[in-house]
C-alpha atoms as a PDB file:
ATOM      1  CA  UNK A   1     -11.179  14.979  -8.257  1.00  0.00           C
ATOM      2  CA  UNK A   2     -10.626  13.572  -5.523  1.00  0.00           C
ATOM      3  CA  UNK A   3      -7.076  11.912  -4.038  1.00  0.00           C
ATOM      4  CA  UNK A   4      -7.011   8.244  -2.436  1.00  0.00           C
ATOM      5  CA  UNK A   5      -4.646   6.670  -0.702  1.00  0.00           C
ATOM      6  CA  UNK A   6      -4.522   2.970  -1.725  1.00  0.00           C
ATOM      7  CA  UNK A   7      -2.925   0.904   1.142  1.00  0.00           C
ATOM      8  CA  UNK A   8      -1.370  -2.369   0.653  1.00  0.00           C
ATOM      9  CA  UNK A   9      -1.627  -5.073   3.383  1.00  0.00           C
ATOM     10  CA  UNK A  10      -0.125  -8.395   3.590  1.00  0.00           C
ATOM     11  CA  UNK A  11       0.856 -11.392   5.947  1.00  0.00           C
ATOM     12  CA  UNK A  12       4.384 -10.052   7.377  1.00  0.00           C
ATOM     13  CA  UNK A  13       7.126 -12.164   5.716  1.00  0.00           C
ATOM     14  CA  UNK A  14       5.045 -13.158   2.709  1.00  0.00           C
ATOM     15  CA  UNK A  15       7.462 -11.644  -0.450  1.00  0.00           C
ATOM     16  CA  UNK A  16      10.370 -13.005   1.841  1.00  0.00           C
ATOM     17  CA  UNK A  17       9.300 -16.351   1.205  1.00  0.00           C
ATOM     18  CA  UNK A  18       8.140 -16.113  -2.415  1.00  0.00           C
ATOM     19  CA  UNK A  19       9.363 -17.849  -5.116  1.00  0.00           C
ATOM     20  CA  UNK A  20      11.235 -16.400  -7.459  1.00  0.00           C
ATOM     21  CA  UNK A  21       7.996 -16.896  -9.589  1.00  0.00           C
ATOM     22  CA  UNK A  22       5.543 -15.486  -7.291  1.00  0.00           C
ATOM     23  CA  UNK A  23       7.844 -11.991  -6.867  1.00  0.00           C
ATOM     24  CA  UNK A  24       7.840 -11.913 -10.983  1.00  0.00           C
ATOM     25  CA  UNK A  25       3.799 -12.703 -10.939  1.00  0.00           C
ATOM     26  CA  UNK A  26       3.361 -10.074  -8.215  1.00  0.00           C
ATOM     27  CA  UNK A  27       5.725  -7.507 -10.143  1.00  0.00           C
ATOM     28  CA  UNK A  28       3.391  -8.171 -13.168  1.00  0.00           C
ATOM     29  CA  UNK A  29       0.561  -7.714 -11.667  1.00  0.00           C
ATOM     30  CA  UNK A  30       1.511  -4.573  -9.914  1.00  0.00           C
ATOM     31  CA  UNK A  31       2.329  -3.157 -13.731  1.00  0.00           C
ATOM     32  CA  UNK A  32      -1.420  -4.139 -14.821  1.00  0.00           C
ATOM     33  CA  UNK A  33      -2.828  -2.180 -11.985  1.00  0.00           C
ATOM     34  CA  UNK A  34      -0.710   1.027 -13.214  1.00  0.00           C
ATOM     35  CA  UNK A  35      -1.281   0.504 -16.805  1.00  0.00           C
ATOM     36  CA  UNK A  36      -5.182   0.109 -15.547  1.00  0.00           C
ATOM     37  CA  UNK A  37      -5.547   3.051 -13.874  1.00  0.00           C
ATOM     38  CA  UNK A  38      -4.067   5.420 -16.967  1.00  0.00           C
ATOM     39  CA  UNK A  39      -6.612   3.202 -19.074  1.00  0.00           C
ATOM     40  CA  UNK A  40      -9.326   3.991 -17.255  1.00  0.00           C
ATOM     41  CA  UNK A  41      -8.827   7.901 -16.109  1.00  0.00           C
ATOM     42  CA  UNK A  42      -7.044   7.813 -12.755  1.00  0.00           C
ATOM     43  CA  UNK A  43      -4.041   9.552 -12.085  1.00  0.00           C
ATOM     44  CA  UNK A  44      -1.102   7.956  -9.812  1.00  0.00           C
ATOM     45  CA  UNK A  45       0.461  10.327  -8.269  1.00  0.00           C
ATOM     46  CA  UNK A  46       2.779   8.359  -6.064  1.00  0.00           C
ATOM     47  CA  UNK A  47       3.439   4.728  -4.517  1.00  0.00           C
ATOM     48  CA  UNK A  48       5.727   2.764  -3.066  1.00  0.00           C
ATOM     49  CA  UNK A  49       6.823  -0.655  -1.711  1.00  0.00           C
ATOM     50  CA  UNK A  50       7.623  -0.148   2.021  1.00  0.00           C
ATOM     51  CA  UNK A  51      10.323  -2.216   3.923  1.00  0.00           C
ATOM     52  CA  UNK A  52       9.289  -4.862   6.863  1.00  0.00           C
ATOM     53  CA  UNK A  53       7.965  -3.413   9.836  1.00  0.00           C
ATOM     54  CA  UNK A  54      10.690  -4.606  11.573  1.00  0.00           C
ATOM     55  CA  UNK A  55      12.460  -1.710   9.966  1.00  0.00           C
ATOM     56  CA  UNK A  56       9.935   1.109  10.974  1.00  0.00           C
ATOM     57  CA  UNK A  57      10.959   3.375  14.204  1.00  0.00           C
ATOM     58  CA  UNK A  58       8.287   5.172  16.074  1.00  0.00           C
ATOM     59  CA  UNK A  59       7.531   8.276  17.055  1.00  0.00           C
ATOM     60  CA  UNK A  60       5.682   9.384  20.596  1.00  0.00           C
ATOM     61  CA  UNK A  61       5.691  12.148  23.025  1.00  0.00           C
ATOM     62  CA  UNK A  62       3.509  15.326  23.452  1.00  0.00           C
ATOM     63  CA  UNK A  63       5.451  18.227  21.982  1.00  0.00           C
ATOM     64  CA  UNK A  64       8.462  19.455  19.808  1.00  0.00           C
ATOM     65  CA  UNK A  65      11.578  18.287  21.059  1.00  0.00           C
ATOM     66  CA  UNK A  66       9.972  16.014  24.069  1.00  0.00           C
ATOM     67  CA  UNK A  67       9.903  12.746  21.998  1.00  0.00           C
ATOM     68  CA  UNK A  68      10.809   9.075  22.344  1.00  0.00           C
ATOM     69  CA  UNK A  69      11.844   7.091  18.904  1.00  0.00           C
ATOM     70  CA  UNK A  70      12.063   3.741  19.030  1.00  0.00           C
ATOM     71  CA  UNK A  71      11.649   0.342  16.825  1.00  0.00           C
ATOM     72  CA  UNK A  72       9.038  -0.818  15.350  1.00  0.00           C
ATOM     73  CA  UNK A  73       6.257  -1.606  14.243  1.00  0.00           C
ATOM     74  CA  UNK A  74       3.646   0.832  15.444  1.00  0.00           C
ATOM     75  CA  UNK A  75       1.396  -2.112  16.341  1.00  0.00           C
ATOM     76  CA  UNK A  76       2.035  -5.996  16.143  1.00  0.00           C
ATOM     77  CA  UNK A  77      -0.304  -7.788  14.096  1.00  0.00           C
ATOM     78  CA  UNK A  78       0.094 -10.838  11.460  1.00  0.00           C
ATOM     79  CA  UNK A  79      -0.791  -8.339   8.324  1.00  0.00           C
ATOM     80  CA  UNK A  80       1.468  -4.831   7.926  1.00  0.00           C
ATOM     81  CA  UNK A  81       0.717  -2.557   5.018  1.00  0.00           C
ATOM     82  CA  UNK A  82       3.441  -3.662   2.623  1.00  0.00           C
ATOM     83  CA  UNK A  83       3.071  -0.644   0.368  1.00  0.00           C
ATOM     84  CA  UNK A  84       1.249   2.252  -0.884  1.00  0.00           C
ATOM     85  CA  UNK A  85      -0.388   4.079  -4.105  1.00  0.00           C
ATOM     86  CA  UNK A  86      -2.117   7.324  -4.010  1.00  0.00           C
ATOM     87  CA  UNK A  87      -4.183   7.853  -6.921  1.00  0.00           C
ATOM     88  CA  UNK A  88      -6.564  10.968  -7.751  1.00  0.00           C
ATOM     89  CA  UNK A  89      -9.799   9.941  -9.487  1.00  0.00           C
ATOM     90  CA  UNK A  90     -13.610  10.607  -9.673  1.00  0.00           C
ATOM     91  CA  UNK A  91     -14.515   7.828  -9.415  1.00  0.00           C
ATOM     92  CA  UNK A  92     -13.684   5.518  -6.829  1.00  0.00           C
ATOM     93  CA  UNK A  93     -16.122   2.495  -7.557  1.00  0.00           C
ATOM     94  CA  UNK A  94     -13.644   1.778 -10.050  1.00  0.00           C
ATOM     95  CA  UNK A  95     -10.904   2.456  -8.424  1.00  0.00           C
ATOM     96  CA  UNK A  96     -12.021  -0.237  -6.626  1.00  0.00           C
ATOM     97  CA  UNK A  97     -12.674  -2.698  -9.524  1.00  0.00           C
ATOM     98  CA  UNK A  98      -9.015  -1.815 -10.623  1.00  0.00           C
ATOM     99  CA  UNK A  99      -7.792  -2.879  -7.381  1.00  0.00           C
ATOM    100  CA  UNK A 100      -9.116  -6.151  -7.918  1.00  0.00           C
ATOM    101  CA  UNK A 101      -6.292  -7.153 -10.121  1.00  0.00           C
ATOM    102  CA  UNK A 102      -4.076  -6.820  -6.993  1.00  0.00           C
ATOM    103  CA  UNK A 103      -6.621  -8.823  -4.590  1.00  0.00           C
ATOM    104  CA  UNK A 104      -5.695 -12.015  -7.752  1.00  0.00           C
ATOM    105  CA  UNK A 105      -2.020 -12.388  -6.105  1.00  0.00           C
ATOM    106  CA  UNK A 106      -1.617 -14.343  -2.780  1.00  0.00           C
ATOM    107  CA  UNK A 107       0.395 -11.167  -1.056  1.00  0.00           C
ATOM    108  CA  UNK A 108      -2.969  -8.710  -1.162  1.00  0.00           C
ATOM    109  CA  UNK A 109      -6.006 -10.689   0.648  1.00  0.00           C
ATOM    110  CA  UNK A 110      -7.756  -6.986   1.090  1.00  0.00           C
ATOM    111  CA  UNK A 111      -6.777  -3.434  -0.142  1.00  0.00           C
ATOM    112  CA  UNK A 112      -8.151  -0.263   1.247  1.00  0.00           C
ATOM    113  CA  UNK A 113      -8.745   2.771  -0.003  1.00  0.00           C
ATOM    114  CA  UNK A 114      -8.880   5.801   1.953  1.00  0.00           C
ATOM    115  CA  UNK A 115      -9.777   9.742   0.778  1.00  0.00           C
ATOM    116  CA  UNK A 116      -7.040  12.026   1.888  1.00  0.00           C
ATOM    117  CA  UNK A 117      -7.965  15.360   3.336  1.00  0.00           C
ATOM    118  CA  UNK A 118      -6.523  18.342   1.666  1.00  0.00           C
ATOM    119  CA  UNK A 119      -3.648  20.148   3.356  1.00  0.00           C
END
């Protein structure tokens, strides 16, 4: 099996401005995609809502010790990934299907999925 990291983008600031009734509609359709993926043989192994890229500090430099951290985000841009998944499967075309009851919310216009490379 393989392991895929599912990432989560969406316009900065969108679940700031959601309704109370968009958050609930997003929560349930976050629990469909989990209860989906046992249903149909892939494993989550992890995931995770991330804060606002205003929140992220960044990392550069060239060596242990000789580093610069400072605020974020890593790159400015309308969309940030707004959280994560990692799921193991064999079979990542429907991985994919699952992943379009995500892409039926307003907060998830595209969702990628990436293979990890083992450590």
């Amino acid at each position: 099996m393989t392991q895929y990291l599912v990432l989560l983008p969406s316009p900065e600031g969108r679940y700031a401005t959601a309704t109370e009734q968009e958050r609930q509609d997003l929560h349930t359709a976050h629990n469909e995609f989990v209860e989906l993926l046992e249903r149909r043989g892939h494993k989550r192994l992890g995931g995770a809502q991330l804060t606002p890229s205003s929140q992220s500090r960044v990392v550069r430099g060239s060596a242990l010790d000789d580093v610069t951290l400072t605020d974020g985000p890593y790159a400015e841009s309308a969309e940030q990934v707004g959280g994560y998944y990692l799921v193991e499967t064999d079979d990542v075309e429907d991985l994919a299907r699952v992943c379009g009851r995500l892409l039926a919310t307003p907060f998830h216009p595209a969702i990628e999925i990436r293979p990890t490379v083992g450590m």
